[in-house]
C-alpha atoms as a PDB file:
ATOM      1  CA  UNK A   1     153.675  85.825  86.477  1.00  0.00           C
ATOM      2  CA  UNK A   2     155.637  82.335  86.785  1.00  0.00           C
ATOM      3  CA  UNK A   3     155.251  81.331  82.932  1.00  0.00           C
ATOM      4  CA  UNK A   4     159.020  82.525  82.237  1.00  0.00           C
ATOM      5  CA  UNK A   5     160.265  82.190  85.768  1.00  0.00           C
ATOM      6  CA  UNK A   6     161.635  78.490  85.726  1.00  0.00           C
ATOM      7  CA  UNK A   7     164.007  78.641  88.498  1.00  0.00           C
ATOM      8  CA  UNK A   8     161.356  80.363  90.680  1.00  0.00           C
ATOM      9  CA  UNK A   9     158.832  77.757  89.900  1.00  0.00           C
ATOM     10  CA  UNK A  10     161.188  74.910  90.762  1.00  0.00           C
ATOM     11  CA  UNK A  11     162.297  76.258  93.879  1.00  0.00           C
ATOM     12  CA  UNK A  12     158.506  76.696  94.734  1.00  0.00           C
ATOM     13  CA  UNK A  13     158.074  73.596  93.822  1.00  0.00           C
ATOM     14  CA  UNK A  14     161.053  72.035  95.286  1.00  0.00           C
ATOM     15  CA  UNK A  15     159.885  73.833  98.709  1.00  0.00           C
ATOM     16  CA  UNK A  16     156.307  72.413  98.642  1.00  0.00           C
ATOM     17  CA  UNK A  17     157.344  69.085  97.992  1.00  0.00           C
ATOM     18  CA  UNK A  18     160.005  69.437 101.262  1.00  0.00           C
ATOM     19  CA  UNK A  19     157.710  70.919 103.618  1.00  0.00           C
ATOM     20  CA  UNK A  20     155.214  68.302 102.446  1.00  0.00           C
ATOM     21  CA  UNK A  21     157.590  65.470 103.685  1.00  0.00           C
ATOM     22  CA  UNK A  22     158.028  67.485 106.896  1.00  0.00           C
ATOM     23  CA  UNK A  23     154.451  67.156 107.368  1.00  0.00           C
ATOM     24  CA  UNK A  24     154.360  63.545 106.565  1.00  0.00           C
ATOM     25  CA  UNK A  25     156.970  62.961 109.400  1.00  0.00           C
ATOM     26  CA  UNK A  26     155.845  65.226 111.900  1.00  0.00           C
ATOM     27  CA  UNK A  27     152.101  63.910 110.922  1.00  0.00           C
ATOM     28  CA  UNK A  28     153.579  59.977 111.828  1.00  0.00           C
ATOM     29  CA  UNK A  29     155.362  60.887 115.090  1.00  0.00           C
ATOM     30  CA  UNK A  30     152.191  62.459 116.641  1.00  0.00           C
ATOM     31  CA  UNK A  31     150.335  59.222 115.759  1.00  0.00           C
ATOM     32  CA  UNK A  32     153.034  57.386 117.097  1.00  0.00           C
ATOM     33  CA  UNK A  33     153.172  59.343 120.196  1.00  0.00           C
ATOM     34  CA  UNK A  34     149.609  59.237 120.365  1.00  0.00           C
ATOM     35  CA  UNK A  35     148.732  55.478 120.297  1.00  0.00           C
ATOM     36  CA  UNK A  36     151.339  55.341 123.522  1.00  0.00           C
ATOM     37  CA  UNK A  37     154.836  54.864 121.831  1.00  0.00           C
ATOM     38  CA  UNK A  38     157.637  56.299 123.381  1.00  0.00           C
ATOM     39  CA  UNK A  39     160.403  57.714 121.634  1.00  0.00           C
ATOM     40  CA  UNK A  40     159.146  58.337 118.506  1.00  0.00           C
ATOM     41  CA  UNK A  41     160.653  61.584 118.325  1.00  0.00           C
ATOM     42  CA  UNK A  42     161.991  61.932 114.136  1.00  0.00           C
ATOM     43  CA  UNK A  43     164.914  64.016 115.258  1.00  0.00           C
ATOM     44  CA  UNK A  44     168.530  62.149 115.721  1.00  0.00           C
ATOM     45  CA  UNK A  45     169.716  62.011 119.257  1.00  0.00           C
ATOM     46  CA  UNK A  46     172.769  63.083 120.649  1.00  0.00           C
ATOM     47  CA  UNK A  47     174.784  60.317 122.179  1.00  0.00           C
ATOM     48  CA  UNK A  48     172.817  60.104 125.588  1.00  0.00           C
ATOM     49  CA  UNK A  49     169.318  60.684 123.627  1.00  0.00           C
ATOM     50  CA  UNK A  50     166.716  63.575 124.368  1.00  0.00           C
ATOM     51  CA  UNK A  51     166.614  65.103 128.061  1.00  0.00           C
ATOM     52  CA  UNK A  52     163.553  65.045 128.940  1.00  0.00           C
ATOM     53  CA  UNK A  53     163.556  68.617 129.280  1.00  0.00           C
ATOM     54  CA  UNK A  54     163.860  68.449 125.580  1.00  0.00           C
ATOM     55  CA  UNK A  55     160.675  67.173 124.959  1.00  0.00           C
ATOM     56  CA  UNK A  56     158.490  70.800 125.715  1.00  0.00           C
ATOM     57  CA  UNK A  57     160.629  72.816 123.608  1.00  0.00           C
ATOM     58  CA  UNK A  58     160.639  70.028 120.457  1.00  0.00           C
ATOM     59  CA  UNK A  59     157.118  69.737 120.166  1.00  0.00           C
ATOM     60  CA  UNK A  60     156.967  73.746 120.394  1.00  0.00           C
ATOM     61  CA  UNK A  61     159.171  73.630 117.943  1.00  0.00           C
ATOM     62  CA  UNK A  62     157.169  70.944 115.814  1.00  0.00           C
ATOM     63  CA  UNK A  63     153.873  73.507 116.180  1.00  0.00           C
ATOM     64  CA  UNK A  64     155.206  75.954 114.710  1.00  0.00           C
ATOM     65  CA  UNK A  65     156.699  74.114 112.245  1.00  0.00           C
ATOM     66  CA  UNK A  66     153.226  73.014 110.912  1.00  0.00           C
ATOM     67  CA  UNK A  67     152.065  76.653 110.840  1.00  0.00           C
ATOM     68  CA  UNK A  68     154.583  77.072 108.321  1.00  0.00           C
ATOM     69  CA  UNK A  69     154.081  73.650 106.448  1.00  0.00           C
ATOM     70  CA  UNK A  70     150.743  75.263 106.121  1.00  0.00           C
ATOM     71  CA  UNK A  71     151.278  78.350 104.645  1.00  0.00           C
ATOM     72  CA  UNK A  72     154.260  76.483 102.363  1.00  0.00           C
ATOM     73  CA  UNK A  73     151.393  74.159 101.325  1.00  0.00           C
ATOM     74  CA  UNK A  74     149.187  77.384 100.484  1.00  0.00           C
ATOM     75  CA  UNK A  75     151.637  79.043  98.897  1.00  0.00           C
ATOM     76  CA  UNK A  76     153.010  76.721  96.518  1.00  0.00           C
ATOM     77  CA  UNK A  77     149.649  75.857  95.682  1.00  0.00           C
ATOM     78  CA  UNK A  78     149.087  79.286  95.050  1.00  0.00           C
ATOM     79  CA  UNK A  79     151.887  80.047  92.557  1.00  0.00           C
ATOM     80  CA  UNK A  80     152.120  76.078  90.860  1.00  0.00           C
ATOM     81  CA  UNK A  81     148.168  75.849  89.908  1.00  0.00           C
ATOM     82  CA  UNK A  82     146.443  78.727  90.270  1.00  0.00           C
ATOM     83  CA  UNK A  83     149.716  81.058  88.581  1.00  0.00           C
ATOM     84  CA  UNK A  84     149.484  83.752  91.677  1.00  0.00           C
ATOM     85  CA  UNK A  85     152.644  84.208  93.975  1.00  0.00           C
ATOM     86  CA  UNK A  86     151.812  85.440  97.258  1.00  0.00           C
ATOM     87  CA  UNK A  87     155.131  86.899  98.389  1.00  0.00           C
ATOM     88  CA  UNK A  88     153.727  87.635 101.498  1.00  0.00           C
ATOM     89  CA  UNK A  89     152.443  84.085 102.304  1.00  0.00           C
ATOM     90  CA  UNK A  90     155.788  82.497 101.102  1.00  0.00           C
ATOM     91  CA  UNK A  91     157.946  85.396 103.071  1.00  0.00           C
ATOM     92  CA  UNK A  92     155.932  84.505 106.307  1.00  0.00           C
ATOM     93  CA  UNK A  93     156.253  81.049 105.740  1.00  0.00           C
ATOM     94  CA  UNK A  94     159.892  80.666 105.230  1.00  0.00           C
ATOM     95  CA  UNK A  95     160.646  83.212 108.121  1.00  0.00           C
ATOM     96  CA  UNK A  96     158.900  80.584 110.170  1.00  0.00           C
ATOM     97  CA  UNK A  97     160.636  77.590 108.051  1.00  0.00           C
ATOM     98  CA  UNK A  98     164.322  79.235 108.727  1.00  0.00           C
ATOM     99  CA  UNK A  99     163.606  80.963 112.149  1.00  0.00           C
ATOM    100  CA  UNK A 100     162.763  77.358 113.392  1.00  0.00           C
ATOM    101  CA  UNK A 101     165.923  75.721 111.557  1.00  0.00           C
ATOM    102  CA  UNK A 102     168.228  78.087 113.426  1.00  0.00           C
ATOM    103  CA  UNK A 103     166.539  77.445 116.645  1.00  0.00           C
ATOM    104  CA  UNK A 104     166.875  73.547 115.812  1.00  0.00           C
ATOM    105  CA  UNK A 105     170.311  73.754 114.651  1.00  0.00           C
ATOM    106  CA  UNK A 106     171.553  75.232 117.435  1.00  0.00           C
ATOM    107  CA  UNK A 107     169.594  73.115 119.873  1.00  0.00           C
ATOM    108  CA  UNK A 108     170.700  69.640 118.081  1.00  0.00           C
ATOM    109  CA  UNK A 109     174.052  71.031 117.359  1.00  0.00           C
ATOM    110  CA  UNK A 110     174.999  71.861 121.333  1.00  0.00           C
ATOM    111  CA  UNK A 111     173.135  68.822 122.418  1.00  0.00           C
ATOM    112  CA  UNK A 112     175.907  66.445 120.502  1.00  0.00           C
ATOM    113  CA  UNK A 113     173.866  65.107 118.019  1.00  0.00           C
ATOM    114  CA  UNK A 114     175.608  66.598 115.359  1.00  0.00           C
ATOM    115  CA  UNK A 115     178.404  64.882 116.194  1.00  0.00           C
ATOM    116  CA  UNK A 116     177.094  61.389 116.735  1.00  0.00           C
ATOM    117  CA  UNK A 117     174.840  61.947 113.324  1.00  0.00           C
ATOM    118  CA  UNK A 118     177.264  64.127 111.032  1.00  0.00           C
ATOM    119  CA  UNK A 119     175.879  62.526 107.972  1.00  0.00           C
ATOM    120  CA  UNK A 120     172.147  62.791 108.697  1.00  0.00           C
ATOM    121  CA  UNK A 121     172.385  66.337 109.652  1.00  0.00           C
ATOM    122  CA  UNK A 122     174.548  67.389 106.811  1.00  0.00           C
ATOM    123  CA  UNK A 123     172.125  65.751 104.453  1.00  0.00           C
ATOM    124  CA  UNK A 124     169.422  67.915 106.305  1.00  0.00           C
ATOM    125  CA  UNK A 125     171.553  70.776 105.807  1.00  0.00           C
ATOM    126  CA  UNK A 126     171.520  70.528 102.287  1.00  0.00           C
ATOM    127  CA  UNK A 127     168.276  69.785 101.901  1.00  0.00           C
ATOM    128  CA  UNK A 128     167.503  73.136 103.736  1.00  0.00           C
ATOM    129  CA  UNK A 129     169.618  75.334 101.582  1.00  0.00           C
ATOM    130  CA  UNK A 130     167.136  75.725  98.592  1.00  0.00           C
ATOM    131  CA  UNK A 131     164.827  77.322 100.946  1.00  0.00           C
ATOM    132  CA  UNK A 132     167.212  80.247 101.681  1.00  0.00           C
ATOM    133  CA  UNK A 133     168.036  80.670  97.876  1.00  0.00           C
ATOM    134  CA  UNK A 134     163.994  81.071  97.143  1.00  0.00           C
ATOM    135  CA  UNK A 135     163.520  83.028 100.396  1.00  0.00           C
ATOM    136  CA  UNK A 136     166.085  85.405  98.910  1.00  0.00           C
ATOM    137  CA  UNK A 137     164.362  85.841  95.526  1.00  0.00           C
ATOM    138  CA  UNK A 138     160.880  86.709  97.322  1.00  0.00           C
ATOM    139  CA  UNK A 139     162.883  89.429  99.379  1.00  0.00           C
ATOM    140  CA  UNK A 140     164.573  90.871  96.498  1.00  0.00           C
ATOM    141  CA  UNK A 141     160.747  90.714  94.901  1.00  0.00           C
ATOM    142  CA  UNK A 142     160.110  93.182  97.473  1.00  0.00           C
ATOM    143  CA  UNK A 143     159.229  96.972  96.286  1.00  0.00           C
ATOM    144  CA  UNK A 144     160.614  98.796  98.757  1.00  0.00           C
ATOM    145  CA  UNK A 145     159.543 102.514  98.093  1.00  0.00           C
ATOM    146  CA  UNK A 146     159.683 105.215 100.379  1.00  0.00           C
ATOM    147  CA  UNK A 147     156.448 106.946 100.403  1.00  0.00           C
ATOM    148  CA  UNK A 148     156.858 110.754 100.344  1.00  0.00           C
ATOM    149  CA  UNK A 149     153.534 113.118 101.283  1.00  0.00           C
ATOM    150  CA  UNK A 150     153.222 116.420  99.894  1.00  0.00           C
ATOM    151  CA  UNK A 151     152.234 118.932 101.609  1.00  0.00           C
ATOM    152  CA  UNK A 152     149.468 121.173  99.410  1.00  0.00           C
END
């Protein structure tokens, strides 16, 4: 099924190899937090730092995201060794991977930090943008069919 997909396979593999970072970093700020540091937060602040409001809804945000580091793990484990792409595991976990992004765009980008960290969260940006390309091939991998009964 992937032997003459290349740029499939590379964006698979491109996407594990992200969302295993992610993990790293998430991974290292809950030790972090846990042995008593405070601000150990990986995200860029805005020019006043986090609210600590902010705090609830980031690590909400940070659950979910390893939900979908761990179906991304499964999945590109899935279609790299064992030749099998689950659409539906990679469709799932990109829908969490880009749902989350959106929330944590718009969150970072109202907060200021954006502005105060243009370069960091362009380069984040970018980094993103492979994800939509291979969450667009798995859509269009769909078979959308309209199932029609007959009546005997």
């Amino acid at each position: 099924m992937l032997k003459n997909d290349n740029s499939l396979k590379m964006l698979i593999l491109y996407y594990g190899v992200l969302q295993g970072l992610h993990l790293l970093i998430l991974v290292r700020a809950g030790l972090l937090l846990l042995s008593g540091q405070n601000n150990v937060f990986p995200v860029l602040p805005p020019p006043d730092g986090w609210q600590e409001q902010t705090w609830p809804f980031m690590f909400g945000l940070g659950g979910m995201d390893v939900v979908g580091i761990l179906l991304a793990l499964i999945f590109a484990y899935l279609a790299l060794r064992k030749n099998k792409i689950t659409d539906l595991i990679g469709i799932l976990s990109l829908t969490i991977f880009i749902s989350g992004a959106i929330i944590f765009a718009v969150g970072t980008l109202f907060a200021g930090a954006w502005r105060t960290h243009p370069v960091g969260y362009g380069l984040m940006t970018i980094l993103f943008l492979p994800a939509l390309i291979l969450f667009g091939l798995l859509i269009s991998r769909l078979s959308i069919t309209p199932q029609i009964q007959h009546d005997a």
